[in-house]
C-alpha atoms as a PDB file:
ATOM      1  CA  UNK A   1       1.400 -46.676   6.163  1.00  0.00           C
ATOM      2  CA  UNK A   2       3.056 -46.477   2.556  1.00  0.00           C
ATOM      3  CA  UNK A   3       6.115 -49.330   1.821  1.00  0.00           C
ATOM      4  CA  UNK A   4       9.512 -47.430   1.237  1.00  0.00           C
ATOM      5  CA  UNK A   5      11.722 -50.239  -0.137  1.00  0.00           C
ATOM      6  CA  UNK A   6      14.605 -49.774  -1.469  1.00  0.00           C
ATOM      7  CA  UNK A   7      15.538 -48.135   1.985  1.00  0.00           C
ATOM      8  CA  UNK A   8      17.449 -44.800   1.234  1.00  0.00           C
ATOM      9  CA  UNK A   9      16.026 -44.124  -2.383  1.00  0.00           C
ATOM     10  CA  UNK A  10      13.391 -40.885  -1.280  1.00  0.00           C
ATOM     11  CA  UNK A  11      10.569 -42.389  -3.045  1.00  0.00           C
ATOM     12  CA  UNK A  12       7.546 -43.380  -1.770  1.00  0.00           C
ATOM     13  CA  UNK A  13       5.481 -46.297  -3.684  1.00  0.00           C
ATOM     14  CA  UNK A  14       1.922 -45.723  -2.461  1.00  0.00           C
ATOM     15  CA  UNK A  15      -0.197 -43.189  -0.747  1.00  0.00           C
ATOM     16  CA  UNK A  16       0.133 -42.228   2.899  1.00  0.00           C
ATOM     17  CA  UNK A  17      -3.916 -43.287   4.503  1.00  0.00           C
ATOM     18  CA  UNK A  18      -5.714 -41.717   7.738  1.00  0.00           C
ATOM     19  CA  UNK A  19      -4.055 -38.407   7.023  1.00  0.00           C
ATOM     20  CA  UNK A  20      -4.690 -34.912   5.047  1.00  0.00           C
ATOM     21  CA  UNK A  21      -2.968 -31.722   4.704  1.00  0.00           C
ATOM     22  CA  UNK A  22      -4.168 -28.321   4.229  1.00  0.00           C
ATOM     23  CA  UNK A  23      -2.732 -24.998   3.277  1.00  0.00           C
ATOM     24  CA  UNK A  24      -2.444 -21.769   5.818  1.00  0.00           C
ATOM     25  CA  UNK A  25      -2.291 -18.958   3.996  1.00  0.00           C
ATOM     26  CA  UNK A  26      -1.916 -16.758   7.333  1.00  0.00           C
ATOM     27  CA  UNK A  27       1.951 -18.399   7.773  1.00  0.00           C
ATOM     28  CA  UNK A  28       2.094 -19.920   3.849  1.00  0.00           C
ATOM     29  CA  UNK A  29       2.553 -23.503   5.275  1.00  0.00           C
ATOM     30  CA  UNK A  30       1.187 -26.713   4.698  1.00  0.00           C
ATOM     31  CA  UNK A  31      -0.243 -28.189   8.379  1.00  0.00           C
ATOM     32  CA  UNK A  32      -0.748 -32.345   7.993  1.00  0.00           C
ATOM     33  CA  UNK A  33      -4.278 -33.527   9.499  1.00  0.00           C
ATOM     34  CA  UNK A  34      -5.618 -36.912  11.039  1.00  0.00           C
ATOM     35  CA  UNK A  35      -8.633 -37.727   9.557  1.00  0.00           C
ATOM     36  CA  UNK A  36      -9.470 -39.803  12.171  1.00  0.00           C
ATOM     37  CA  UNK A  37      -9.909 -37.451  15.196  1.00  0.00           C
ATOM     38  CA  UNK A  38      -9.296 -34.581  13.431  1.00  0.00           C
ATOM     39  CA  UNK A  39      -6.343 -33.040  15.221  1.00  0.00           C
ATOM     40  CA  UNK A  40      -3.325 -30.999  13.585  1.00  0.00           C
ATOM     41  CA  UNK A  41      -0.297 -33.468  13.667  1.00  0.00           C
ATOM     42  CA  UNK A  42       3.016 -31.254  11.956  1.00  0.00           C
ATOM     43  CA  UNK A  43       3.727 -27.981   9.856  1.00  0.00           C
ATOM     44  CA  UNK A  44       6.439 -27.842   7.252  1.00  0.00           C
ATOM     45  CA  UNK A  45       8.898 -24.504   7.061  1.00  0.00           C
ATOM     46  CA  UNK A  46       8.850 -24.612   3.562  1.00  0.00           C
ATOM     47  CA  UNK A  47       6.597 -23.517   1.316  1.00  0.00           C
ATOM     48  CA  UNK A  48       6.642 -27.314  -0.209  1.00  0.00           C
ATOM     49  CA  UNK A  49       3.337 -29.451   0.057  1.00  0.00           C
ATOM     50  CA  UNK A  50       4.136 -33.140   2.080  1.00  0.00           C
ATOM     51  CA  UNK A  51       5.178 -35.909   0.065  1.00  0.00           C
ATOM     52  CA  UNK A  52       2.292 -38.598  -0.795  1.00  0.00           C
ATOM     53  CA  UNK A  53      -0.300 -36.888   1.717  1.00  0.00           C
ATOM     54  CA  UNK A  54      -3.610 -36.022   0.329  1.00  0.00           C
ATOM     55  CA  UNK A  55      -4.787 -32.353  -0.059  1.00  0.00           C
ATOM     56  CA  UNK A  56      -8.091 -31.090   1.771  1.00  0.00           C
ATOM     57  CA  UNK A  57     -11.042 -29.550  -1.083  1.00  0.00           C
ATOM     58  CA  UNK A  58     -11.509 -26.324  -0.037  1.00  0.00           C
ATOM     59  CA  UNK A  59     -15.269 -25.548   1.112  1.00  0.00           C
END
């Protein structure tokens, strides 16, 4: 995982590994994806892309 110090500030300093996101445009949300095994891990209720995650190419 990504260090967070100073504790409390919001940033992240580095990217977040072993994980993707993509975007649903049946619900307009942004689902968050293991790369390793594949397997959908969380949803956001905003419309707002995760912070630090990497975005999936579409095909």
């Amino acid at each position: 995982m990504a260090r967070n110090p100073p504790i409390g500030d919001g940033a992240r300093r580095g990217a977040v590994r072993d994980r993707s996101q993509v975007f649903n445009p049946q619900n307009q949300t942004w689902t968050k994806r293991d790369t390793g095994n594949g397997r959908f891990m969380d949803q956001k209720k905003d419309g707002d892309p995760f912070k630090g995650v990497r975005k999936e190419k579409k095909d």
